[in-house]
N, C-alpha and C. Protein backbone atom coordinates (compact mmCIF):
# COMPACT_ATOMS: atom_id res chain seq x y z
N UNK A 1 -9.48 26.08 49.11
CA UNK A 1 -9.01 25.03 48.23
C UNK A 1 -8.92 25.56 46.81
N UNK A 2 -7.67 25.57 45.77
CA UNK A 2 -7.73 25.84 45.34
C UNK A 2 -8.03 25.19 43.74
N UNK A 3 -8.86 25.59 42.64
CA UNK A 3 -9.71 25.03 41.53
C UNK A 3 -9.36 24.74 40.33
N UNK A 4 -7.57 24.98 40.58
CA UNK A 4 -7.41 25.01 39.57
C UNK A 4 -6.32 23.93 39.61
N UNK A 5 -6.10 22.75 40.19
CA UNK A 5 -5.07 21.97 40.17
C UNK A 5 -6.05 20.44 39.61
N UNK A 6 -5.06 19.98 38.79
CA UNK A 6 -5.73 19.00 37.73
C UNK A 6 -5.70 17.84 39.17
N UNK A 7 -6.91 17.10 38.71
CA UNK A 7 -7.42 15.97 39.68
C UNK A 7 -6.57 14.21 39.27
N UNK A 8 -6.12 13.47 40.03
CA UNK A 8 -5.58 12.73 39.52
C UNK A 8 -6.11 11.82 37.72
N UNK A 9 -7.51 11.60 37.91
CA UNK A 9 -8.03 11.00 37.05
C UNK A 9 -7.87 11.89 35.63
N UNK A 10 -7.80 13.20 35.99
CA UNK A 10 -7.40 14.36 34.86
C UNK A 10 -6.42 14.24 34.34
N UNK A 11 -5.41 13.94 35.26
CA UNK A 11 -3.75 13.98 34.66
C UNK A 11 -3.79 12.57 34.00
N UNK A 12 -3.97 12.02 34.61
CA UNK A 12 -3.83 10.50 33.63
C UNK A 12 -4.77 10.68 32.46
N UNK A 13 -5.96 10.98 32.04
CA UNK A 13 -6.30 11.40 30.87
C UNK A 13 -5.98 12.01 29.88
N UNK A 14 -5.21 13.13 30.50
CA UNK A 14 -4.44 13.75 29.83
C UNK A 14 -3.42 13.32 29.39
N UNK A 15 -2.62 12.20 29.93
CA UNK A 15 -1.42 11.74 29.72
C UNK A 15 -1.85 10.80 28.71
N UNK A 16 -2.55 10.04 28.77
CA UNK A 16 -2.79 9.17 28.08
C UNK A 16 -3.14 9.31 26.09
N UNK A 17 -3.84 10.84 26.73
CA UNK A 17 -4.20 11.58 25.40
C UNK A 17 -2.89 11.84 24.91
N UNK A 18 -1.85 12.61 25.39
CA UNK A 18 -0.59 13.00 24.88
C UNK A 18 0.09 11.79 24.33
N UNK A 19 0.15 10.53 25.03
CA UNK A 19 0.97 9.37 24.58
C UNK A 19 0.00 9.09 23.11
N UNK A 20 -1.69 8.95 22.89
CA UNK A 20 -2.40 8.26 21.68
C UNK A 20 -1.41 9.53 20.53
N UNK A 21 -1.15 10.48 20.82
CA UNK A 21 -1.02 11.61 20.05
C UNK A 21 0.34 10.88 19.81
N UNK A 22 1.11 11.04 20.35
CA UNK A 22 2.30 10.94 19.96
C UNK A 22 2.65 9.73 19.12
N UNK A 23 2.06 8.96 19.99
CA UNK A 23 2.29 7.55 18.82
C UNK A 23 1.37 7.51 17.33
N UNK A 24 0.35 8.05 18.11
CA UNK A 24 -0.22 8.42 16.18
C UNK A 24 0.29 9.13 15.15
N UNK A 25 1.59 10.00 15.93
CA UNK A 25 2.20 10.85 14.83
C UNK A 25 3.44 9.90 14.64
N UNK A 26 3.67 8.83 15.20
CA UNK A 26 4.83 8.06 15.36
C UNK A 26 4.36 7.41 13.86
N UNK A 27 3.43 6.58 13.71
CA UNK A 27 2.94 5.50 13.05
C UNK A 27 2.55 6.17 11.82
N UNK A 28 1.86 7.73 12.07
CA UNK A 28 1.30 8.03 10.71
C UNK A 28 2.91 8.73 10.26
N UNK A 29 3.51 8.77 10.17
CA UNK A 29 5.11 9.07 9.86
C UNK A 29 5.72 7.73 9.39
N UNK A 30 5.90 6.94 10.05
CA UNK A 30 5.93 5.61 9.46
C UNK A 30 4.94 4.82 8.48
N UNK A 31 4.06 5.35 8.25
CA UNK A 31 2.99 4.72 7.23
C UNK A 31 3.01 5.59 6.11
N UNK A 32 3.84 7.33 5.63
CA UNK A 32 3.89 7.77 5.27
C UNK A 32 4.97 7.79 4.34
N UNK A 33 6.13 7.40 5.16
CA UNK A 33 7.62 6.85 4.96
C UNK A 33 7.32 5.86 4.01
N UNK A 34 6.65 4.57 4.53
CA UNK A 34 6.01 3.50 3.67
C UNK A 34 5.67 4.21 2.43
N UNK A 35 4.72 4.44 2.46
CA UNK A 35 3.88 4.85 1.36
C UNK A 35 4.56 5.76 0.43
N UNK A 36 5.10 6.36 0.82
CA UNK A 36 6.09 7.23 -0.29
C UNK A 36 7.31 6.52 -1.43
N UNK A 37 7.41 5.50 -0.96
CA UNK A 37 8.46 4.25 -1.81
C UNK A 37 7.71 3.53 -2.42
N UNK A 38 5.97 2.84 -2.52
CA UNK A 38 5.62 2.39 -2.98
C UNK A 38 4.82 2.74 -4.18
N UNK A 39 4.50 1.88 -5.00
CA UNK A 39 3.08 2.18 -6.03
C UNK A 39 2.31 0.95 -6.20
N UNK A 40 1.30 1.13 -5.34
CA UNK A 40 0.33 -0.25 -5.27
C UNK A 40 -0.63 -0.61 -6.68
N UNK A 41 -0.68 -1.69 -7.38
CA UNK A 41 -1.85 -1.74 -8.27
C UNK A 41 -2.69 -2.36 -7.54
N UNK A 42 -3.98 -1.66 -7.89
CA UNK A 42 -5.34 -2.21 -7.71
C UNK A 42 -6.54 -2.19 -9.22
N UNK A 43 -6.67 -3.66 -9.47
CA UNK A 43 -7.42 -3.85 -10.25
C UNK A 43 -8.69 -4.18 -10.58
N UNK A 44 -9.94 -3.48 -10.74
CA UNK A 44 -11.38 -3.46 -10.19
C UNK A 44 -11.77 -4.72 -11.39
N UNK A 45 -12.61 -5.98 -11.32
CA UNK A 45 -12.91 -6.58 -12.28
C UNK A 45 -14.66 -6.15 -12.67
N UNK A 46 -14.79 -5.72 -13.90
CA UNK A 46 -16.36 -5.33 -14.23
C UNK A 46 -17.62 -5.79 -12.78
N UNK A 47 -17.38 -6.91 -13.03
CA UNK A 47 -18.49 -7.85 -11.84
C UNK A 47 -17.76 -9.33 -11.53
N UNK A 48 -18.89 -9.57 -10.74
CA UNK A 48 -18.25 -10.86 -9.90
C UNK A 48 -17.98 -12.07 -10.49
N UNK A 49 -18.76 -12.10 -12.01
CA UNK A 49 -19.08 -13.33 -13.06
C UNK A 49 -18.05 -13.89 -13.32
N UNK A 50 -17.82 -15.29 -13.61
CA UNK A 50 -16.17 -15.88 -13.47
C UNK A 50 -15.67 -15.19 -14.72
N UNK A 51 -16.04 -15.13 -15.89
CA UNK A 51 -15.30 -14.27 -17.24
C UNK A 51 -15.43 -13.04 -16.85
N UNK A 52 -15.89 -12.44 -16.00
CA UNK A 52 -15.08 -10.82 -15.46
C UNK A 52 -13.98 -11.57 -14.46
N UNK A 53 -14.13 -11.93 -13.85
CA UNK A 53 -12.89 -11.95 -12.93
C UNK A 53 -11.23 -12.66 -13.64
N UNK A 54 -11.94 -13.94 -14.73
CA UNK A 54 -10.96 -14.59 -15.61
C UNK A 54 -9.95 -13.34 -16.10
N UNK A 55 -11.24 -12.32 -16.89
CA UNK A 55 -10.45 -11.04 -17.20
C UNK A 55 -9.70 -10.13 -16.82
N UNK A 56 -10.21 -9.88 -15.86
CA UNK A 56 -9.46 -8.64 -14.02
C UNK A 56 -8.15 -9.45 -14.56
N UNK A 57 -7.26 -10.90 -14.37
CA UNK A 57 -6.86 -11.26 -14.13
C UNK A 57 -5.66 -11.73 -15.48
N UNK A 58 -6.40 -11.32 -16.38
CA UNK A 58 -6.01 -11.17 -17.52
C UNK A 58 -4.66 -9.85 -18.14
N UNK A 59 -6.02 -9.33 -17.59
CA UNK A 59 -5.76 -7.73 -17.63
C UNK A 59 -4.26 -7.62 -16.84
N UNK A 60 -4.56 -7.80 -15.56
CA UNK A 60 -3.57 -7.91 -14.61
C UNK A 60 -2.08 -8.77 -15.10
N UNK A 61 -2.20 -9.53 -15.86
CA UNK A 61 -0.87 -10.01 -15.73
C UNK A 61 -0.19 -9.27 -17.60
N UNK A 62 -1.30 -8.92 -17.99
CA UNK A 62 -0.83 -8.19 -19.17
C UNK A 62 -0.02 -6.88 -18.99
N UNK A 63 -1.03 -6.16 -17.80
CA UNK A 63 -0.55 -4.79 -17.41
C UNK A 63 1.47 -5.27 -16.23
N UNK A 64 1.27 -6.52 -15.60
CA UNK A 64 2.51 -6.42 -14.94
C UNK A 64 3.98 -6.88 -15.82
N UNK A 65 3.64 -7.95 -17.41
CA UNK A 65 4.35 -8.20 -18.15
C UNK A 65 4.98 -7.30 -18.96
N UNK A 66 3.40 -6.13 -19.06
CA UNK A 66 4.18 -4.53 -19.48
C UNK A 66 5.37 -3.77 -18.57
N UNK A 67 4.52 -3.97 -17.55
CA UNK A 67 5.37 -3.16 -16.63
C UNK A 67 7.09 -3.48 -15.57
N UNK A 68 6.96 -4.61 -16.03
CA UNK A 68 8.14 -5.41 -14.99
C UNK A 68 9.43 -4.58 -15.48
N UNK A 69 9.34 -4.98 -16.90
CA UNK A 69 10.79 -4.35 -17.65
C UNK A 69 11.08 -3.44 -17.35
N UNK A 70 9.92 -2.32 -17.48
CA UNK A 70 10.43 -1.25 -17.79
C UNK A 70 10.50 -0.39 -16.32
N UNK A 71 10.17 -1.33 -15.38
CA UNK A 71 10.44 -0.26 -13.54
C UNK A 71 11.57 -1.14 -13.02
N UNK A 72 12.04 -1.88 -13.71
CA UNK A 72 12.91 -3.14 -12.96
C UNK A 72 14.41 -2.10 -12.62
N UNK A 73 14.64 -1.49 -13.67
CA UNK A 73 16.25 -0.20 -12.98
C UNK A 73 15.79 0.86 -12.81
N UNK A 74 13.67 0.74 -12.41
CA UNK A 74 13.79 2.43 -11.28
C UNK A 74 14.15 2.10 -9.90
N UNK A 75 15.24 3.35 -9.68
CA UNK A 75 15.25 3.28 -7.82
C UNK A 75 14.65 4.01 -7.20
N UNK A 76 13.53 4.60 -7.67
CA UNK A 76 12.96 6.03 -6.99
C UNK A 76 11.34 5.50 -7.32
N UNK A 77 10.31 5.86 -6.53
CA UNK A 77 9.03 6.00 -6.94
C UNK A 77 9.08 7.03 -7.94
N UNK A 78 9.47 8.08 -7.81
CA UNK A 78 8.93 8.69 -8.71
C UNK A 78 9.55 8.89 -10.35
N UNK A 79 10.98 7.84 -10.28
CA UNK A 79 11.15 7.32 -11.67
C UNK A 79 10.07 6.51 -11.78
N UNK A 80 9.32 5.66 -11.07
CA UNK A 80 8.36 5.06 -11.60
C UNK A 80 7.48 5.13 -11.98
N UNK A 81 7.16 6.56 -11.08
CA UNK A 81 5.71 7.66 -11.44
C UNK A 81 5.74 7.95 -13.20
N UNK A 82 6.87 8.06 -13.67
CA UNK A 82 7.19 8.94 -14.81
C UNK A 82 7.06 7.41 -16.27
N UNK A 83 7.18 6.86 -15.70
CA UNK A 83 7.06 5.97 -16.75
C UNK A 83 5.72 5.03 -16.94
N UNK A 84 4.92 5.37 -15.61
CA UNK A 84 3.66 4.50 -15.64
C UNK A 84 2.75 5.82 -16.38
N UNK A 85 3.32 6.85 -16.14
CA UNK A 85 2.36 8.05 -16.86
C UNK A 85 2.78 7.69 -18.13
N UNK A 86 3.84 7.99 -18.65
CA UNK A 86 4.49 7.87 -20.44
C UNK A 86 3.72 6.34 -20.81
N UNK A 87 3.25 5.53 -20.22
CA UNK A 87 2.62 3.88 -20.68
C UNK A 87 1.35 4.51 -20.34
N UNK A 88 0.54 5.24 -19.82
CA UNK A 88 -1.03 4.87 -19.22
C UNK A 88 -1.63 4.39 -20.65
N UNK A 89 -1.82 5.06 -21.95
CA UNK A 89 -2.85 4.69 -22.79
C UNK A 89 -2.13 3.34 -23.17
N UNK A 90 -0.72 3.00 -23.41
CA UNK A 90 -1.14 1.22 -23.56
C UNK A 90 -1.34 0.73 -22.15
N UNK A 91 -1.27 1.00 -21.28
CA UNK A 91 -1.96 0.03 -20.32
C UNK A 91 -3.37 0.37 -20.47
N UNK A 92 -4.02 1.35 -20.81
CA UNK A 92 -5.11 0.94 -21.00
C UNK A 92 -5.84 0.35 -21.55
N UNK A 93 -5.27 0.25 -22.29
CA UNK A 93 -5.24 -0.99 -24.01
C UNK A 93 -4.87 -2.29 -24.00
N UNK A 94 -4.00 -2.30 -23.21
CA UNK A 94 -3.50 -3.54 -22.43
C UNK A 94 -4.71 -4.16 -21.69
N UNK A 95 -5.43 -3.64 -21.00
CA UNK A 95 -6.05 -3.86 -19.88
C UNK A 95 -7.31 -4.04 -20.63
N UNK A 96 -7.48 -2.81 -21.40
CA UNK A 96 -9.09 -3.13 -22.07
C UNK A 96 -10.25 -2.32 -20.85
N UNK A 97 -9.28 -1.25 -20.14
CA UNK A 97 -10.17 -0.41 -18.85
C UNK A 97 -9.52 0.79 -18.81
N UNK A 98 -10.11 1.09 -17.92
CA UNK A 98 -9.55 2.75 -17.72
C UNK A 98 -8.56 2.88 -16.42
N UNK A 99 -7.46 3.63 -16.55
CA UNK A 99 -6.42 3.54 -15.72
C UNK A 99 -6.31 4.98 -15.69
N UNK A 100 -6.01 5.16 -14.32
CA UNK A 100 -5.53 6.30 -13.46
C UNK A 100 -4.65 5.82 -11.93
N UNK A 101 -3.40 7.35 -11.95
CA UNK A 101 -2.86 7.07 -11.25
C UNK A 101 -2.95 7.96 -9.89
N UNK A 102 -3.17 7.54 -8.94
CA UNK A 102 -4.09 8.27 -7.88
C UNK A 102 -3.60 7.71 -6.51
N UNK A 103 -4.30 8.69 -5.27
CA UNK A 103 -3.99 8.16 -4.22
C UNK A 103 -5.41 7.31 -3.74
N UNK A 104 -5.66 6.11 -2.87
CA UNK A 104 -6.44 5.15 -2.40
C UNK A 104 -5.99 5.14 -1.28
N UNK A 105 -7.18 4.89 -0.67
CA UNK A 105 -7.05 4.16 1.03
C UNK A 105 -7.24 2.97 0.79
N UNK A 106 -6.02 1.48 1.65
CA UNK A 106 -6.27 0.59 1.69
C UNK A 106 -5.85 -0.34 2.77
N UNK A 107 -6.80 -1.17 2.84
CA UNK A 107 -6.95 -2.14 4.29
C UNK A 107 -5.25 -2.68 4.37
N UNK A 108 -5.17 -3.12 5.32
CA UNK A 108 -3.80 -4.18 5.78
C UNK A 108 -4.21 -5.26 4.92
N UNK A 109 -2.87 -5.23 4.08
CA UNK A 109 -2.97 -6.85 3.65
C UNK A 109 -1.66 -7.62 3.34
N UNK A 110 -1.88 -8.83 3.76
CA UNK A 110 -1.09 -9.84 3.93
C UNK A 110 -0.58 -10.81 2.72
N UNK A 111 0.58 -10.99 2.36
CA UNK A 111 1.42 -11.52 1.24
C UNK A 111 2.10 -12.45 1.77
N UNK A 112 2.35 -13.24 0.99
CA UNK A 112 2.96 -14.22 0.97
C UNK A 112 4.43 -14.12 1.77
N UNK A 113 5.42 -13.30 2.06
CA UNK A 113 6.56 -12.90 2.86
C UNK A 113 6.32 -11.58 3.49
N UNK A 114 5.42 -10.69 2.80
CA UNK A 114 5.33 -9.34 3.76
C UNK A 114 4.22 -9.22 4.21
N UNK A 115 4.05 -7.85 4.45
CA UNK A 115 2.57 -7.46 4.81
C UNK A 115 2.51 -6.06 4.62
N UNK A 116 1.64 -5.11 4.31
CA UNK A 116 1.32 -3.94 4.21
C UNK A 116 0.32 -3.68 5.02
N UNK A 117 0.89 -2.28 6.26
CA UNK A 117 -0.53 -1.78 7.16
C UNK A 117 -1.34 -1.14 6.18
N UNK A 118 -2.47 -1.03 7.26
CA UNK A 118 -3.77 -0.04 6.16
C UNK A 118 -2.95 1.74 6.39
N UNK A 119 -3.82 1.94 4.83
CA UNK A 119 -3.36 3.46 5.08
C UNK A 119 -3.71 4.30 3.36
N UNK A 120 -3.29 4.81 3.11
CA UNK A 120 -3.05 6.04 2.20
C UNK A 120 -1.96 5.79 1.21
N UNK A 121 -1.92 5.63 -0.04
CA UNK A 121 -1.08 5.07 -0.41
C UNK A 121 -1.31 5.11 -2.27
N UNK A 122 -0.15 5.81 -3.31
CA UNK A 122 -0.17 6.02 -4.33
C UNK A 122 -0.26 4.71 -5.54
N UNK A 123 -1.71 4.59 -5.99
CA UNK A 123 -1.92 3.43 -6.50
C UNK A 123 -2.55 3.65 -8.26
N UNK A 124 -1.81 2.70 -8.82
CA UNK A 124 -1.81 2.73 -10.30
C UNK A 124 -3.32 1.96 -10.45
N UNK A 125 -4.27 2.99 -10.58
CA UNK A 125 -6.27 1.76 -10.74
C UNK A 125 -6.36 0.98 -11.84
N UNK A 126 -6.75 0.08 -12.37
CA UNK A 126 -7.81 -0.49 -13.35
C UNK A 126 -8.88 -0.07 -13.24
N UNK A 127 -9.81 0.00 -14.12
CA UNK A 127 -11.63 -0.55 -13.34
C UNK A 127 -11.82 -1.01 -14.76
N UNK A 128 -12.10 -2.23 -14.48
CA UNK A 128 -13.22 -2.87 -16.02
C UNK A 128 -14.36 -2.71 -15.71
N UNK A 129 -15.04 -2.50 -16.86
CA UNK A 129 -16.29 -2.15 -17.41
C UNK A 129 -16.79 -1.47 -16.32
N UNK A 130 -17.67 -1.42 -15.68
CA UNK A 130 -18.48 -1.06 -14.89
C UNK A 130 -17.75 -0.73 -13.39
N UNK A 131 -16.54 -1.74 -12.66
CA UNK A 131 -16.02 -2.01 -11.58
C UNK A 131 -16.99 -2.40 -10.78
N UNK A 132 -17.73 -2.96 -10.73
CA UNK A 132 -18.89 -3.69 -9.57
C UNK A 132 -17.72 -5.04 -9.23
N UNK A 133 -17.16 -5.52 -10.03
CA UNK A 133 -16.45 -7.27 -9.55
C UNK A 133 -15.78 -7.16 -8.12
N UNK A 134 -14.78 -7.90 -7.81
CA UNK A 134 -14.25 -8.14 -7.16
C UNK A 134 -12.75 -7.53 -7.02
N UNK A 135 -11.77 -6.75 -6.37
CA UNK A 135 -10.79 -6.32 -6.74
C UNK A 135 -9.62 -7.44 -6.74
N UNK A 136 -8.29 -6.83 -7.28
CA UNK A 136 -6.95 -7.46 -7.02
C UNK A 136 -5.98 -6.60 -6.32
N UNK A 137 -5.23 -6.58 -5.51
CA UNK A 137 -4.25 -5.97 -5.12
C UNK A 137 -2.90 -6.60 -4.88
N UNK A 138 -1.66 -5.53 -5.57
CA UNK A 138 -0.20 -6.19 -5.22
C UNK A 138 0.44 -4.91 -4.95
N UNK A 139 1.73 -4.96 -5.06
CA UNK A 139 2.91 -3.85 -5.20
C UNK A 139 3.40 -4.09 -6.54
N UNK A 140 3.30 -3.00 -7.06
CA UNK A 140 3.65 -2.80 -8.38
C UNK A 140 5.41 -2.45 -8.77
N UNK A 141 5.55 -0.93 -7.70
CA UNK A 141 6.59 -0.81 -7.69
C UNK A 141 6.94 -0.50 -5.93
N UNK A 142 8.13 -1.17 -5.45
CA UNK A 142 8.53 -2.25 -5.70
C UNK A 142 8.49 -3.25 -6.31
N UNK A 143 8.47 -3.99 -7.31
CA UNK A 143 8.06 -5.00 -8.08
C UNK A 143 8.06 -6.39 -6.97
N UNK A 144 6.73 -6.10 -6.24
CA UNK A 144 6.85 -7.09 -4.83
C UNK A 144 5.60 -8.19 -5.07
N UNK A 145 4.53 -7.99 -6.37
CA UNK A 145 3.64 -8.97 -7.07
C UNK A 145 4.17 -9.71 -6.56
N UNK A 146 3.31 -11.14 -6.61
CA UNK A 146 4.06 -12.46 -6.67
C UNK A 146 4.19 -12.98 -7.77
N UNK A 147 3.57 -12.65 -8.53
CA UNK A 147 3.76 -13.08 -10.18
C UNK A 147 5.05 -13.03 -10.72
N UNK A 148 5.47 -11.60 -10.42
CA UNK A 148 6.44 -10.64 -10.34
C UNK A 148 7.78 -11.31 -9.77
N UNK A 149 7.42 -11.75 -8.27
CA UNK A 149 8.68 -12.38 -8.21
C UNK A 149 8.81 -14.10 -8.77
N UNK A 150 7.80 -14.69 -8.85
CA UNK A 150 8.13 -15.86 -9.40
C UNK A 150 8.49 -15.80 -10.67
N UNK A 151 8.49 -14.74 -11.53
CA UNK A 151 9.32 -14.69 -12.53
C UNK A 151 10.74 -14.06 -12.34
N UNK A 152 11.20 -14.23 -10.99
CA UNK A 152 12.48 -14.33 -10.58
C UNK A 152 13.31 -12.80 -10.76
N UNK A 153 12.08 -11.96 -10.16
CA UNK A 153 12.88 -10.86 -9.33
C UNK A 153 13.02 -11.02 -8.16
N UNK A 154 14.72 -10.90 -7.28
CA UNK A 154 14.58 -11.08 -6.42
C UNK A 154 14.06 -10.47 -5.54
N UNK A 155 13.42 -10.70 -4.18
CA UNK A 155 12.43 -9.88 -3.44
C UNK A 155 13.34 -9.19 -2.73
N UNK A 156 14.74 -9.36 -1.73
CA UNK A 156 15.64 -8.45 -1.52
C UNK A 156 16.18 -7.04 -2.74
N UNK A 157 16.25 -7.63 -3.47
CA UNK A 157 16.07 -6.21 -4.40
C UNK A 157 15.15 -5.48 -4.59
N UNK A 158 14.01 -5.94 -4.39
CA UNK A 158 13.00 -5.47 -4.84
C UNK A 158 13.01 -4.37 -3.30
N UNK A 159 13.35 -4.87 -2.43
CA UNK A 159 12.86 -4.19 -0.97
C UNK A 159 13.98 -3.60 -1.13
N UNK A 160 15.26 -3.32 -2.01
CA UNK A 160 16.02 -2.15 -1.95
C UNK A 160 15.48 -0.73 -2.20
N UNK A 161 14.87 -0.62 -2.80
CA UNK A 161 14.23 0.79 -3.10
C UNK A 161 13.30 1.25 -2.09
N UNK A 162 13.21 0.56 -0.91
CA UNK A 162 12.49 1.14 0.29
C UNK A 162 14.06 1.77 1.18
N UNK A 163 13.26 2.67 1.89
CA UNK A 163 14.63 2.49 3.12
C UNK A 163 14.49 1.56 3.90
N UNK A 164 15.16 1.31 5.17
CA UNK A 164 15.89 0.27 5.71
C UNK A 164 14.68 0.20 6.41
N UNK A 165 14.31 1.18 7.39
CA UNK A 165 13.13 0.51 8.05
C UNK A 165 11.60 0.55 7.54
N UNK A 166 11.42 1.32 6.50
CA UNK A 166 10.10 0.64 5.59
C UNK A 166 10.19 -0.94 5.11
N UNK A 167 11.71 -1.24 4.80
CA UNK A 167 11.69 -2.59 4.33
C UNK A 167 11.62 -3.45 5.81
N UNK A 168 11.96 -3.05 6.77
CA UNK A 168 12.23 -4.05 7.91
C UNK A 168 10.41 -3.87 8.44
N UNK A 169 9.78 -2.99 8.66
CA UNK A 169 8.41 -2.29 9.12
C UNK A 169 7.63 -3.99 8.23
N UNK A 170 7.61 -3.78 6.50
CA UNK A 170 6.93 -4.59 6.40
C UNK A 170 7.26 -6.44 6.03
N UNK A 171 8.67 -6.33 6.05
CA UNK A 171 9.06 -7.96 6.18
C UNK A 171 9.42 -8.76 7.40
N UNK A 172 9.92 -8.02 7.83
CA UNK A 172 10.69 -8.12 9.40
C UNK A 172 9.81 -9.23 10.08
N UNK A 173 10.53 -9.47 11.00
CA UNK A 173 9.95 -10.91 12.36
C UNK A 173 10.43 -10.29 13.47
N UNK A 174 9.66 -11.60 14.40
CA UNK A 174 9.84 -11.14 15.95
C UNK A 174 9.31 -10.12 16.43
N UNK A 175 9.13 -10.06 17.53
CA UNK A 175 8.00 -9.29 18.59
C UNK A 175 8.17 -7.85 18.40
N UNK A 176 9.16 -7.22 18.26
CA UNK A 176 9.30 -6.11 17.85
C UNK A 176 8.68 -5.06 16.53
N UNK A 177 8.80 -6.08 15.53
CA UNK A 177 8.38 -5.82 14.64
C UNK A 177 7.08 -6.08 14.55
N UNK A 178 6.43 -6.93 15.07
CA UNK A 178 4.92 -7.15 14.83
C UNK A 178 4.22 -6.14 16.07
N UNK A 179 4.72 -5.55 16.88
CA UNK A 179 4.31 -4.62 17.80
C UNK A 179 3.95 -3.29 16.88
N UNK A 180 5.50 -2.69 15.96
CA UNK A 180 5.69 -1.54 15.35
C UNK A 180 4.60 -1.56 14.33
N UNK A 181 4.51 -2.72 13.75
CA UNK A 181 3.49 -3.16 12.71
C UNK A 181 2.45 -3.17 13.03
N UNK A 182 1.76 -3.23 14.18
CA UNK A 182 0.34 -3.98 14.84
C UNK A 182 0.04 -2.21 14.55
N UNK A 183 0.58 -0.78 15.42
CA UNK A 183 0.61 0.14 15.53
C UNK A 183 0.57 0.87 14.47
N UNK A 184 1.31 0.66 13.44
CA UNK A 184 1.01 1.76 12.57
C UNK A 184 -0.37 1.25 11.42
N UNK A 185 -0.37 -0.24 11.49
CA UNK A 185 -2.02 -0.57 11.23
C UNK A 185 -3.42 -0.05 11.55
N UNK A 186 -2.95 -0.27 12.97
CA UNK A 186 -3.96 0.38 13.57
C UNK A 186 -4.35 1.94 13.60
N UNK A 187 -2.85 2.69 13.45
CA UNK A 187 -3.14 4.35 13.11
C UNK A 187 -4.24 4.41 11.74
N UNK A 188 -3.60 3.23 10.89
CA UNK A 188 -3.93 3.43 9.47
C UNK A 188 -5.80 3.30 9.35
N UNK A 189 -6.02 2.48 10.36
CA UNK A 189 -7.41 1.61 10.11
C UNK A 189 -8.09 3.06 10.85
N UNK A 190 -7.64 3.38 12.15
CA UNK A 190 -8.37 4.12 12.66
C UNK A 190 -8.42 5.54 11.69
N UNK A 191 -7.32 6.18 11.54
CA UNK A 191 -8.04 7.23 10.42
C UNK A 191 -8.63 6.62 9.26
N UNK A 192 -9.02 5.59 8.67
CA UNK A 192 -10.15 5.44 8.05
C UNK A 192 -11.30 5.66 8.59
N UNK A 193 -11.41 5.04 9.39
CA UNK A 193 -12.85 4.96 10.32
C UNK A 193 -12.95 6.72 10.71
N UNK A 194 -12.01 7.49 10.93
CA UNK A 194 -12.85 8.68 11.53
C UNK A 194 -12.63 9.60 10.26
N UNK A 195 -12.48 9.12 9.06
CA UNK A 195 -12.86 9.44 7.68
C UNK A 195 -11.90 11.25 7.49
């Protein structure tokens, strides 16, 4: 008999391993795609006390009133990159914190028309005082805030500066899309967890 022929329970392990692989390179390609069109703000408030958070929030709509104008005719992230660098010291001044522009890992989160999977992703920081508070998170550029759009940018424009299926990945409906979506979440969550 010979020892070297894979046992059924082998091959299906194996198969199964090849399919997690493949679709993990499916999703982390698609979460990458994502992430390369966006610039997320995240804003740390000192502590949890309602006048730190009043402030976070302060801060926050000072830093997006700065910023709306002047990313509103970028079509590129990285026209946007270039102008949130040329502003950092008044946004920091603005803000009354320290700002850096950096990459973050962040959970799936859910908006008001879209949604963003978890993942890796180029984000403009706050941190007041200390950053112990509570955070804020939006899309910066895209200018996909809600602040942002209720001051009447439209959100189809705003999802022009993605490609077609980053914009469909995180607005999109129907079973299809919440499948593609469920998946590249889950790529996103799980490489957090195995750090």
């Amino acid at each position: 008999m010979r020892k070297d022929v894979l046992k059924p329970w082998e091959t299906a392990l194996l198969l199964a391993l090849c399919l997690t692989f493949l679709v993990g390179l499916w999703a982390d390609g698609r979460q990458r795609a994502l992430a390369d069109g966006l610039i997320r703000l995240h804003v740390v408030g000192a502590s949890d006390a309602p006048e730190d958070q009043a402030e976070k929030l302060q801060a926050r709509d000072r830093v997006l009133a700065r910023l709306a104008p002047l990313l509103e005719d970028c079509r590129t992230r990285d026209d946007a990159v270039d102008i949130i660098l040329e502003q950092s010291d008044e946004l920091a001044a603005l803000s009354g914190g320290s700002v850096t522009l950096g990459t973050e890992v962040y959970p799936r989160r859910d908006y008001a028309d879209f949604s963003l999977p978890a993942g890796e992703y180029l984000s403009l920081r706050i941190v007041l005082g200390e950053g112990r508070g509570a955070n804020w998170w939006c899309v910066v550029f895209p200018p996909l805030c809600t602040e942002a759009l209720a001051e009447g940018v439209d959100e189809t424009e705003a999802f022009s500066a993605l490609d077609a299926k980053s914009a469909d990945l995180i607005a999109g409906s129907g079973r299809e899309y919440d499948l593609r979506f469920r998946v590249v979440d889950w790529w996103g969550q799980l490489k957090e967890v195995l750090g």
